[in-house]
PDB file of N, CA and C in Angstrom:
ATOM      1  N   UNK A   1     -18.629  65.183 -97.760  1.00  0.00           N
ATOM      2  CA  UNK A   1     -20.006  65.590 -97.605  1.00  0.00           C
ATOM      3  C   UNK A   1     -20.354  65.636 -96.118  1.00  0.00           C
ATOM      4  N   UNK A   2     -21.081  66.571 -95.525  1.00  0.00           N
ATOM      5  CA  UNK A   2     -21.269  67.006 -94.202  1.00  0.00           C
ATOM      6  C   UNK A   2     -22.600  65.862 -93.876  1.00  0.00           C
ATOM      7  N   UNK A   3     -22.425  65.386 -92.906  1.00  0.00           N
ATOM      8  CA  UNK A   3     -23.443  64.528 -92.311  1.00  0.00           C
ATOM      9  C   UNK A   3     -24.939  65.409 -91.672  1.00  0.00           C
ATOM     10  N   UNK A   4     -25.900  65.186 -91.750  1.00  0.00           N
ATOM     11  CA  UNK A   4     -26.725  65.996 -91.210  1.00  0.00           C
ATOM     12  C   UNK A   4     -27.715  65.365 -90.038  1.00  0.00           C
ATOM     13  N   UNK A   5     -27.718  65.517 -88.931  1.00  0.00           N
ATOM     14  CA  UNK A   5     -27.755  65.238 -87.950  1.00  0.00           C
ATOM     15  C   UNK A   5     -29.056  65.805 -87.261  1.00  0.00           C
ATOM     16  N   UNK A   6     -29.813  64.850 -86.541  1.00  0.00           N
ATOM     17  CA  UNK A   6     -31.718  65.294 -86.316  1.00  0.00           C
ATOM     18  C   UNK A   6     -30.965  65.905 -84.703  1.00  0.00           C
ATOM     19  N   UNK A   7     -31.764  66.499 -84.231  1.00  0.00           N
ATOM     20  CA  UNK A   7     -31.755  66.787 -82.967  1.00  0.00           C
ATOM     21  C   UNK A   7     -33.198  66.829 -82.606  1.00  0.00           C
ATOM     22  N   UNK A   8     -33.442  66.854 -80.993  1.00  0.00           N
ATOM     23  CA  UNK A   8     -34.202  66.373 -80.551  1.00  0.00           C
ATOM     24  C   UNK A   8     -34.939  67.926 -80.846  1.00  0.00           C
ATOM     25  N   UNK A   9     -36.200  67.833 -80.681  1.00  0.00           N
ATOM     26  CA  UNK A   9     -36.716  69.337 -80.484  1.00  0.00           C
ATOM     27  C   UNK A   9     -37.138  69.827 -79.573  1.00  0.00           C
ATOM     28  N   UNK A  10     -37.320  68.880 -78.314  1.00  0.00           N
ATOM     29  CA  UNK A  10     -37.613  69.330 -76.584  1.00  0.00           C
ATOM     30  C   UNK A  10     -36.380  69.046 -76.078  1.00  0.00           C
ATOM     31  N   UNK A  11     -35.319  68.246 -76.382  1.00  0.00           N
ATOM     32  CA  UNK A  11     -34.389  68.671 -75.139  1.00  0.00           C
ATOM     33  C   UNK A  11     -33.012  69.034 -75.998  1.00  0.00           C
ATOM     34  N   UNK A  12     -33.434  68.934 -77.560  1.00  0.00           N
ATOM     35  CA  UNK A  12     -32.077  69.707 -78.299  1.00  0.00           C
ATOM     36  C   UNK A  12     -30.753  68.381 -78.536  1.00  0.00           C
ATOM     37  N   UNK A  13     -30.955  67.027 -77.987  1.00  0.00           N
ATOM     38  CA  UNK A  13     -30.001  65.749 -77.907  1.00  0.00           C
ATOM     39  C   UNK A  13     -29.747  65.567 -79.462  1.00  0.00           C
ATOM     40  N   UNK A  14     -29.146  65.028 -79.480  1.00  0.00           N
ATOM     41  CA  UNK A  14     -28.775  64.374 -80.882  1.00  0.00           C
ATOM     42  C   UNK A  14     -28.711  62.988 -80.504  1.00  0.00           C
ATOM     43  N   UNK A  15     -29.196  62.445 -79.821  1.00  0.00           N
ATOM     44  CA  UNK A  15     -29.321  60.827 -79.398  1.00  0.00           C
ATOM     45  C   UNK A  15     -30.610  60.627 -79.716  1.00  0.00           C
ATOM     46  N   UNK A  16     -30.394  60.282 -80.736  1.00  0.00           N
ATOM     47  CA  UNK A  16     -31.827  60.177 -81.730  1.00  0.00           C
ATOM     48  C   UNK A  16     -31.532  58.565 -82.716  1.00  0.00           C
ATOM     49  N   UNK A  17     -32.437  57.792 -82.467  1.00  0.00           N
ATOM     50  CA  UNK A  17     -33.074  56.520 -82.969  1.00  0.00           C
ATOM     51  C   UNK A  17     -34.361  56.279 -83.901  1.00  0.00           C
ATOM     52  N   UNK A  18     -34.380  55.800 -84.869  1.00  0.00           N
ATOM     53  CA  UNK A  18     -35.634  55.335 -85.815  1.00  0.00           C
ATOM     54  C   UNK A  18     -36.174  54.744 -85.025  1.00  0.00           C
ATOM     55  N   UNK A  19     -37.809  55.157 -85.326  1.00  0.00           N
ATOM     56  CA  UNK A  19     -38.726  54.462 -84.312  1.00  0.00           C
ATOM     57  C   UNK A  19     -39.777  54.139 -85.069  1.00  0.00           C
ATOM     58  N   UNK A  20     -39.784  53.295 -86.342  1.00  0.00           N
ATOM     59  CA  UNK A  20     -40.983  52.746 -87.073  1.00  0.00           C
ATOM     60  C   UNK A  20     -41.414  54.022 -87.910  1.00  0.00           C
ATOM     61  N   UNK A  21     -43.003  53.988 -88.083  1.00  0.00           N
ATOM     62  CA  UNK A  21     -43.747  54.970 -89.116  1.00  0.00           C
ATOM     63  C   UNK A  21     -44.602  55.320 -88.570  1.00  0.00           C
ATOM     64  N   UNK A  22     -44.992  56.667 -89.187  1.00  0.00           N
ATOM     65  CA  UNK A  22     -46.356  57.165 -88.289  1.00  0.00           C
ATOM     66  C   UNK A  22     -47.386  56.553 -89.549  1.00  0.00           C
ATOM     67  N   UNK A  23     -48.652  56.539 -88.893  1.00  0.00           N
ATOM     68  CA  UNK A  23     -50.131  56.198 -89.665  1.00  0.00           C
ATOM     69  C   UNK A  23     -49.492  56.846 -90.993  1.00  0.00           C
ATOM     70  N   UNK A  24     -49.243  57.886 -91.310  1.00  0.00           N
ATOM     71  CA  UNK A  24     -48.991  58.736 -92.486  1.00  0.00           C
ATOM     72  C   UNK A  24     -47.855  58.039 -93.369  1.00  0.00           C
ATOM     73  N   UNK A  25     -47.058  57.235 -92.619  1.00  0.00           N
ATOM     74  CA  UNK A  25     -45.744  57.159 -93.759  1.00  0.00           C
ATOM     75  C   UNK A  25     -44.743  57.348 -93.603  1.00  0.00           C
ATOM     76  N   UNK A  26     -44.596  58.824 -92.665  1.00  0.00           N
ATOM     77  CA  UNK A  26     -43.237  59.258 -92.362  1.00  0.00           C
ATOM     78  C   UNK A  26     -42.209  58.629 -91.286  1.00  0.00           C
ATOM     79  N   UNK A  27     -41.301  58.826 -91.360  1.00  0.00           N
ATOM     80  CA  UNK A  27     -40.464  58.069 -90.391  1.00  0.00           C
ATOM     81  C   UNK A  27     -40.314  58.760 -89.201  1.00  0.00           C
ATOM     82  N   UNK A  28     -40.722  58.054 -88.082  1.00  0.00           N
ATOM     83  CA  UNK A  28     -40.650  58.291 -86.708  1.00  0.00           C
ATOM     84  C   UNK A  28     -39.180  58.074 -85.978  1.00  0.00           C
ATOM     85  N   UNK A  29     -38.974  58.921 -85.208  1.00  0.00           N
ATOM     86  CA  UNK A  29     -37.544  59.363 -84.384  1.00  0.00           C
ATOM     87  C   UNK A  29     -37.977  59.200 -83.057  1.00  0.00           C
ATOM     88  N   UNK A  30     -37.167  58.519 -81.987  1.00  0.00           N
ATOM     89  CA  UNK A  30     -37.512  58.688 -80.766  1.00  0.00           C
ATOM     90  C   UNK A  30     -36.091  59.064 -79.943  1.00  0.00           C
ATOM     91  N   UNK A  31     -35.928  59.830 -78.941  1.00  0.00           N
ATOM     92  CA  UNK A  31     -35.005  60.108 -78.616  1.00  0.00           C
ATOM     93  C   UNK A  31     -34.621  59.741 -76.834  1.00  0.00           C
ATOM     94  N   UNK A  32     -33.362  58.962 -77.258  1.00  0.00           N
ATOM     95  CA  UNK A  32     -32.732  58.290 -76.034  1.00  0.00           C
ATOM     96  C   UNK A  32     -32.418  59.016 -74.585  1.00  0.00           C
ATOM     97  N   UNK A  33     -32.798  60.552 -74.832  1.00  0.00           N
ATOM     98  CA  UNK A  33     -32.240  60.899 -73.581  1.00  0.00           C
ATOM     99  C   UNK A  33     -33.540  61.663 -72.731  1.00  0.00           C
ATOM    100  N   UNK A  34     -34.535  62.064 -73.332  1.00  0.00           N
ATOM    101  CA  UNK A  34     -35.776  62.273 -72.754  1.00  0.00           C
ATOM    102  C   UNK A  34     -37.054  61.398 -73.179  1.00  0.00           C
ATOM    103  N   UNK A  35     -36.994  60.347 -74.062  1.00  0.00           N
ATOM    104  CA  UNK A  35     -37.854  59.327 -74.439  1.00  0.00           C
ATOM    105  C   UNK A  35     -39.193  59.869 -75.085  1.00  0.00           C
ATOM    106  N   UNK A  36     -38.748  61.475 -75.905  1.00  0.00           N
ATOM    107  CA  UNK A  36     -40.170  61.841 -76.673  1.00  0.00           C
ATOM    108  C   UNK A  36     -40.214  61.420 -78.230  1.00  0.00           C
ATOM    109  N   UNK A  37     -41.291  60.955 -78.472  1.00  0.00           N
ATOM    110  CA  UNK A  37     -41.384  60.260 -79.997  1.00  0.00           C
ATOM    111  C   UNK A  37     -41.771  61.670 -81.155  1.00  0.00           C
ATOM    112  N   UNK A  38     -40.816  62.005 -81.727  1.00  0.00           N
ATOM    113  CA  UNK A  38     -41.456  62.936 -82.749  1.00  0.00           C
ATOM    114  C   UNK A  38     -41.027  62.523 -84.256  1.00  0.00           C
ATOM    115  N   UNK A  39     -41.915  63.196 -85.443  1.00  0.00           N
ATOM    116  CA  UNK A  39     -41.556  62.512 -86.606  1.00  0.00           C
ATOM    117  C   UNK A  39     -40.980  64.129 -87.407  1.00  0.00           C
ATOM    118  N   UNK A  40     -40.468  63.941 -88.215  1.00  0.00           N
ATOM    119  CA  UNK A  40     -39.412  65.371 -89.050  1.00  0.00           C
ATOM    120  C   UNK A  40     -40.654  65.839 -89.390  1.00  0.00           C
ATOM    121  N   UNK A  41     -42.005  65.806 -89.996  1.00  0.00           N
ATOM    122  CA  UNK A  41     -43.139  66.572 -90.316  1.00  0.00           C
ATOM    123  C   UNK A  41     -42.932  66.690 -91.616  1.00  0.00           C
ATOM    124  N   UNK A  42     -42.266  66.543 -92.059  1.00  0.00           N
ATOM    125  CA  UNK A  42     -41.498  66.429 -93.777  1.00  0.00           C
ATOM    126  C   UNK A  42     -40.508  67.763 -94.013  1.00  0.00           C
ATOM    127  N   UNK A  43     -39.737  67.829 -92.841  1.00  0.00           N
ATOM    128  CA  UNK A  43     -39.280  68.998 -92.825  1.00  0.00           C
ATOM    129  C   UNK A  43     -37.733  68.115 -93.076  1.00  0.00           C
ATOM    130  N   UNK A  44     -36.440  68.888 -93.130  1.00  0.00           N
ATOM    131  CA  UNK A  44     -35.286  68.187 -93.752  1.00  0.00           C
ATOM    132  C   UNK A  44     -34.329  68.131 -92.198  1.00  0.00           C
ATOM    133  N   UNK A  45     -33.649  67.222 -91.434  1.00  0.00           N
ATOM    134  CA  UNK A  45     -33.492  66.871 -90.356  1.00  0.00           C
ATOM    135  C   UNK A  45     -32.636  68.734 -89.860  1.00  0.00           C
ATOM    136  N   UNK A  46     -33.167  68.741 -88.599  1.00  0.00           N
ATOM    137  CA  UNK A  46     -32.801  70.132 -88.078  1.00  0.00           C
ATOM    138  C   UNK A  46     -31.807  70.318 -87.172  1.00  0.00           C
ATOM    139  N   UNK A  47     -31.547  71.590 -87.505  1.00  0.00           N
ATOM    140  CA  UNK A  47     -30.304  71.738 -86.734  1.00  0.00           C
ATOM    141  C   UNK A  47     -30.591  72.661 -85.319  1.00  0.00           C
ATOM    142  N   UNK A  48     -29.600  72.541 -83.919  1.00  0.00           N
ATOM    143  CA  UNK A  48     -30.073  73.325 -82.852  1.00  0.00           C
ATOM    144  C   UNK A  48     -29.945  74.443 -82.653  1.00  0.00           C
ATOM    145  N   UNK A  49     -31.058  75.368 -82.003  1.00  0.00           N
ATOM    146  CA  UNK A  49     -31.071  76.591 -81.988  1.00  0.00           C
ATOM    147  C   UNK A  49     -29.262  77.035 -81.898  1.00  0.00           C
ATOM    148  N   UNK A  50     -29.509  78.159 -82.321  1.00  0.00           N
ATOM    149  CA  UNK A  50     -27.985  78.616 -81.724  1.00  0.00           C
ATOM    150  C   UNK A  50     -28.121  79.698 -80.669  1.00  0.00           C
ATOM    151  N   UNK A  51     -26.984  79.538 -80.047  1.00  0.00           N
ATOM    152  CA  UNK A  51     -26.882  80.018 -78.765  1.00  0.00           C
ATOM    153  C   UNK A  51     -27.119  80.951 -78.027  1.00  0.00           C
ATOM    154  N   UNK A  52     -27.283  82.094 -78.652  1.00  0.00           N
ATOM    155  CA  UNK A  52     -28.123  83.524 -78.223  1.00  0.00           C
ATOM    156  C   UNK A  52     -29.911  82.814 -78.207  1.00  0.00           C
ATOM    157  N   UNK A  53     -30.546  82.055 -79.208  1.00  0.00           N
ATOM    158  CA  UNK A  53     -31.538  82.325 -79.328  1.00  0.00           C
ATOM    159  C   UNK A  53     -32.144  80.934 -78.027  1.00  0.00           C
ATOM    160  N   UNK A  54     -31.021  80.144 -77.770  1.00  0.00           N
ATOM    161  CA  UNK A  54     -31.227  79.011 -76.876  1.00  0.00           C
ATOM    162  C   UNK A  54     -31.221  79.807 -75.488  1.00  0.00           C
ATOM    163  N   UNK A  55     -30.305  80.581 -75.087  1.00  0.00           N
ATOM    164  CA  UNK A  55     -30.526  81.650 -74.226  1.00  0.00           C
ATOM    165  C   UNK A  55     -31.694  82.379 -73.791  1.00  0.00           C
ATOM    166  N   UNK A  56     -31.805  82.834 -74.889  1.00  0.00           N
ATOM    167  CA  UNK A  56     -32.823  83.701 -74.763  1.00  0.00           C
ATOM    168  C   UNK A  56     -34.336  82.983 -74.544  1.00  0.00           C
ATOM    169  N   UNK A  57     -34.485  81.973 -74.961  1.00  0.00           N
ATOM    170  CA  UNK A  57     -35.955  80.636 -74.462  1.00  0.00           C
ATOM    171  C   UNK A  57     -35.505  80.567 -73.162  1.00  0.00           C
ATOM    172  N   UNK A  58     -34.252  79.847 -72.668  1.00  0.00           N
ATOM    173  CA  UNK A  58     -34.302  80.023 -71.512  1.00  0.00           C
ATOM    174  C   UNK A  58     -34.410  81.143 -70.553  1.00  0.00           C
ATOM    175  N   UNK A  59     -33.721  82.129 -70.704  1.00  0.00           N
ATOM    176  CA  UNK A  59     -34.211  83.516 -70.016  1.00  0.00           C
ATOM    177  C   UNK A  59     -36.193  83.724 -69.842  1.00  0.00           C
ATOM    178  N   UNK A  60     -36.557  83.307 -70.828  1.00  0.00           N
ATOM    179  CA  UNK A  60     -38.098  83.200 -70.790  1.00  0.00           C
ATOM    180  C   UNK A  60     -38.595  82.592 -70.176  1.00  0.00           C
ATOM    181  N   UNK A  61     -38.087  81.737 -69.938  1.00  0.00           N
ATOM    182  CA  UNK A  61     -38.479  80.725 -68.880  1.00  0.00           C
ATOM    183  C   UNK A  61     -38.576  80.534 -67.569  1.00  0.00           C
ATOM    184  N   UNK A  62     -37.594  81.743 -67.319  1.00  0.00           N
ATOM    185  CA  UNK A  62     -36.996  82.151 -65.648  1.00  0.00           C
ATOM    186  C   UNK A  62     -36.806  80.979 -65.035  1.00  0.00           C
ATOM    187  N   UNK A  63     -35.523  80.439 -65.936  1.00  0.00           N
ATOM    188  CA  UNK A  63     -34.476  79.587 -65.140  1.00  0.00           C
ATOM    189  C   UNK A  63     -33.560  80.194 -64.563  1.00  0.00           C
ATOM    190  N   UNK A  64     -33.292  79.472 -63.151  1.00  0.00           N
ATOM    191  CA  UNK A  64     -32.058  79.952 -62.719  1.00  0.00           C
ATOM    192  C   UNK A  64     -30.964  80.311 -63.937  1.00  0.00           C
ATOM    193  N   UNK A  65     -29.912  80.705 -63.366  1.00  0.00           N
ATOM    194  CA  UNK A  65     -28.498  80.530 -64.217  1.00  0.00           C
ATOM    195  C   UNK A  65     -27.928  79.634 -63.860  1.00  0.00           C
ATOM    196  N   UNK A  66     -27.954  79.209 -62.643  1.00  0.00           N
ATOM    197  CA  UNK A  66     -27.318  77.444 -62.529  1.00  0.00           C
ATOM    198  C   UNK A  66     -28.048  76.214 -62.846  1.00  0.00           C
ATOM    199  N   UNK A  67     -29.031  76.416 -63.345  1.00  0.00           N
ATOM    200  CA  UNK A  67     -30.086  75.248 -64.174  1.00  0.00           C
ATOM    201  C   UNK A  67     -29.723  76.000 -65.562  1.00  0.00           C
ATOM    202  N   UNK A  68     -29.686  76.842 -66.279  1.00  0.00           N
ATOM    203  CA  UNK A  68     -29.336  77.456 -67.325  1.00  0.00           C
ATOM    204  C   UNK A  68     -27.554  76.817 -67.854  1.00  0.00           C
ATOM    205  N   UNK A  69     -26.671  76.716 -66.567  1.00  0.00           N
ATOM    206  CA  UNK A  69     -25.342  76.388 -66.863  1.00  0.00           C
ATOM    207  C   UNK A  69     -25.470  74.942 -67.527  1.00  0.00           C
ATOM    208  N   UNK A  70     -26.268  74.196 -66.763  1.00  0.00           N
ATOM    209  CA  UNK A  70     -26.368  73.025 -66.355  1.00  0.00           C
ATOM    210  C   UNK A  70     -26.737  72.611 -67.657  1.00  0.00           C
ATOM    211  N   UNK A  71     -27.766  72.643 -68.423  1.00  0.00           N
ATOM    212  CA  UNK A  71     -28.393  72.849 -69.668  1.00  0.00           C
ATOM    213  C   UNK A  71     -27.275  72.881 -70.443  1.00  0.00           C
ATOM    214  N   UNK A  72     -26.625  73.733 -70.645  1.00  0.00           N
ATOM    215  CA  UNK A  72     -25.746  74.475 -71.589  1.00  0.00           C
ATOM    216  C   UNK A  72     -24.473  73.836 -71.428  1.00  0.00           C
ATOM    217  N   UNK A  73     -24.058  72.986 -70.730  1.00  0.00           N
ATOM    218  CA  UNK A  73     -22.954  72.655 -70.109  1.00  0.00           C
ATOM    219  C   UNK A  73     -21.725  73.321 -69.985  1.00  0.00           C
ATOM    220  N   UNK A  74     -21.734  74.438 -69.351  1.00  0.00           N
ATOM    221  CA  UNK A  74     -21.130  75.138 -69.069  1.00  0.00           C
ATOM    222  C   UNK A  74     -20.499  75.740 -67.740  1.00  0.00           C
ATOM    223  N   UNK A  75     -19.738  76.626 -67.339  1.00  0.00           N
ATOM    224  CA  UNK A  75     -19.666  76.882 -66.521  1.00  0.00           C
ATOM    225  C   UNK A  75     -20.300  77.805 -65.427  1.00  0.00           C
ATOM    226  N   UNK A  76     -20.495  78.162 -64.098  1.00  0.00           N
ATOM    227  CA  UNK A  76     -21.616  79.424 -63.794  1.00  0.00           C
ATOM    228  C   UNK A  76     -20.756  80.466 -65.023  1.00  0.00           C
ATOM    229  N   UNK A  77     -19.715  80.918 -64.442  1.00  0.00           N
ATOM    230  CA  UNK A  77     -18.933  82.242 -65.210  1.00  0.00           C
ATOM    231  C   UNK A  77     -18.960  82.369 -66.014  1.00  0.00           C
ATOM    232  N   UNK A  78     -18.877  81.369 -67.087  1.00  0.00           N
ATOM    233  CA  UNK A  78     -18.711  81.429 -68.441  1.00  0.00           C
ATOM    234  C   UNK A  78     -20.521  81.649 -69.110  1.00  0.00           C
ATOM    235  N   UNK A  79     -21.486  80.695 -68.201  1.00  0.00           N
ATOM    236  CA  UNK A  79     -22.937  81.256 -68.536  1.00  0.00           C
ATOM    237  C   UNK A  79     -23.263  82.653 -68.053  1.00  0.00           C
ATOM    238  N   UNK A  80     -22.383  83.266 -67.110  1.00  0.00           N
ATOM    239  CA  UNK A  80     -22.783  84.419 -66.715  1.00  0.00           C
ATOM    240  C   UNK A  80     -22.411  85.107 -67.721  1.00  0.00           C
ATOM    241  N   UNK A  81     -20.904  85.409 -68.306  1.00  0.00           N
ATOM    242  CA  UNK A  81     -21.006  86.232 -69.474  1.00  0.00           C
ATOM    243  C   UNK A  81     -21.877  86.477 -70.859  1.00  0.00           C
ATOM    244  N   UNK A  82     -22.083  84.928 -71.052  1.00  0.00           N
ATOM    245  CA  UNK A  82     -22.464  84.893 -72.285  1.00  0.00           C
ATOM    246  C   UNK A  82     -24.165  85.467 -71.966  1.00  0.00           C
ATOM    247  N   UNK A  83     -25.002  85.132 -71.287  1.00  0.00           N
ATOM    248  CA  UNK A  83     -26.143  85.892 -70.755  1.00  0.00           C
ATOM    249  C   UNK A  83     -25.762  87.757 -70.954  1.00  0.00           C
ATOM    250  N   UNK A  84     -24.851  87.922 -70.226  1.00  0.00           N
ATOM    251  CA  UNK A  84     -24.734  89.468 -69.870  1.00  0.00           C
ATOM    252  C   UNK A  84     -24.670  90.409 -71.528  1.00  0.00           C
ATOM    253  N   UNK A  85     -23.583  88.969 -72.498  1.00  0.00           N
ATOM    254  CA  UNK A  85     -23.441  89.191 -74.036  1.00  0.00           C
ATOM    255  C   UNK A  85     -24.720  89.321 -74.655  1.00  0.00           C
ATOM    256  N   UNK A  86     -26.074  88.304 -74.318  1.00  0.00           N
ATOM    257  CA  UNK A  86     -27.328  88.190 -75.057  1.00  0.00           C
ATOM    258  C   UNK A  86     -27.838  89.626 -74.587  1.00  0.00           C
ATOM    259  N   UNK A  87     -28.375  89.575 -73.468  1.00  0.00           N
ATOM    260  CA  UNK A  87     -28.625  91.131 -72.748  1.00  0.00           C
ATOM    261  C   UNK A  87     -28.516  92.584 -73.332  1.00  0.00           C
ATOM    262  N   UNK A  88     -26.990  92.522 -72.947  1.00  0.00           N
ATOM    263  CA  UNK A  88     -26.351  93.868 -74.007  1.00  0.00           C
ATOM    264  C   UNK A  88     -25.540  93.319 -74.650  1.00  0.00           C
ATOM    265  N   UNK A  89     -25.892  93.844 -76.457  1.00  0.00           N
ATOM    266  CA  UNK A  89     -25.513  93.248 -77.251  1.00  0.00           C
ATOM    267  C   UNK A  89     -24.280  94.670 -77.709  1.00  0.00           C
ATOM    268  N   UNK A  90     -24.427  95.542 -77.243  1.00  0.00           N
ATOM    269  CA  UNK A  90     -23.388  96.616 -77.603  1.00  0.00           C
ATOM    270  C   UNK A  90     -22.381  96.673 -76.576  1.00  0.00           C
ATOM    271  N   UNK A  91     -22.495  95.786 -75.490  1.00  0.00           N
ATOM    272  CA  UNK A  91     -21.554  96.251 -74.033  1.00  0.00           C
ATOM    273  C   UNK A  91     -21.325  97.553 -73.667  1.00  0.00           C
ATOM    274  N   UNK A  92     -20.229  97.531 -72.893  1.00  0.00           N
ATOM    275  CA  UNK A  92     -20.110  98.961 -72.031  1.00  0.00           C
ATOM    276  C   UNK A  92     -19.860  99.899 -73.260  1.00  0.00           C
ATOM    277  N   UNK A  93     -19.562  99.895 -74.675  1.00  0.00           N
ATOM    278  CA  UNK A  93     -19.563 101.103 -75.543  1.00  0.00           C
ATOM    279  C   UNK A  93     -20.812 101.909 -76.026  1.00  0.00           C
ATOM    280  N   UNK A  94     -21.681 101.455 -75.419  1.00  0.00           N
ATOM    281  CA  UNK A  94     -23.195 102.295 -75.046  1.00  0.00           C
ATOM    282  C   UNK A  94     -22.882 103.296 -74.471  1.00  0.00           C
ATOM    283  N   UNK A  95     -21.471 104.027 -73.943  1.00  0.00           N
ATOM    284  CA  UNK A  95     -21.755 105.167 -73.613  1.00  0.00           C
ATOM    285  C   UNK A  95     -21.779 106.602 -74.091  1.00  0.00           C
TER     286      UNK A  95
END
């Protein structure tokens, strides 16, 4: 059986800890690597954007690409392609 795993929803961590109850009942999550307290909302624990669409928030954001690598843990080159992939999604056979 596949384990299902909370991630954070502002910085995307999976270093995620029970943190008591909210007034309501539900169980509160706080997360170890940016210290924001959020509770699931009664939603079923979530999984992280995937990678075009994590891209693409960041592109919105007008982050560098070396704060973008950095994020992504990746390399510049390897964030440079995969950007150029979100971008044009048909590549050079657009012609």
């Amino acid at each position: 059986m596949k384990e299902k795993t909370c991630y954070c929803p502002y910085c995307q961590s999976a270093e995620i800890v029970k943190n008591g109850l909210t007034r309501h009942g539900k169980q509160n999550h706080k997360c170890r690597v940016c210290g924001r307290q959020f509770s699931g909302r009664g939603v079923a624990p979530c999984e992280p954007p995937s990678e075009p669409v994590l891209l693409d928030r960041l592109l919105q954001e007008r982050l560098s690409m070396r704060s973008i690598s950095r994020i992504m843990q990746t390399s510049l080159g390897t964030t440079y392609n995969r950007i150029m992939a979100v971008l044009n999604p048909l590549g050079d056979k657009s012609n």
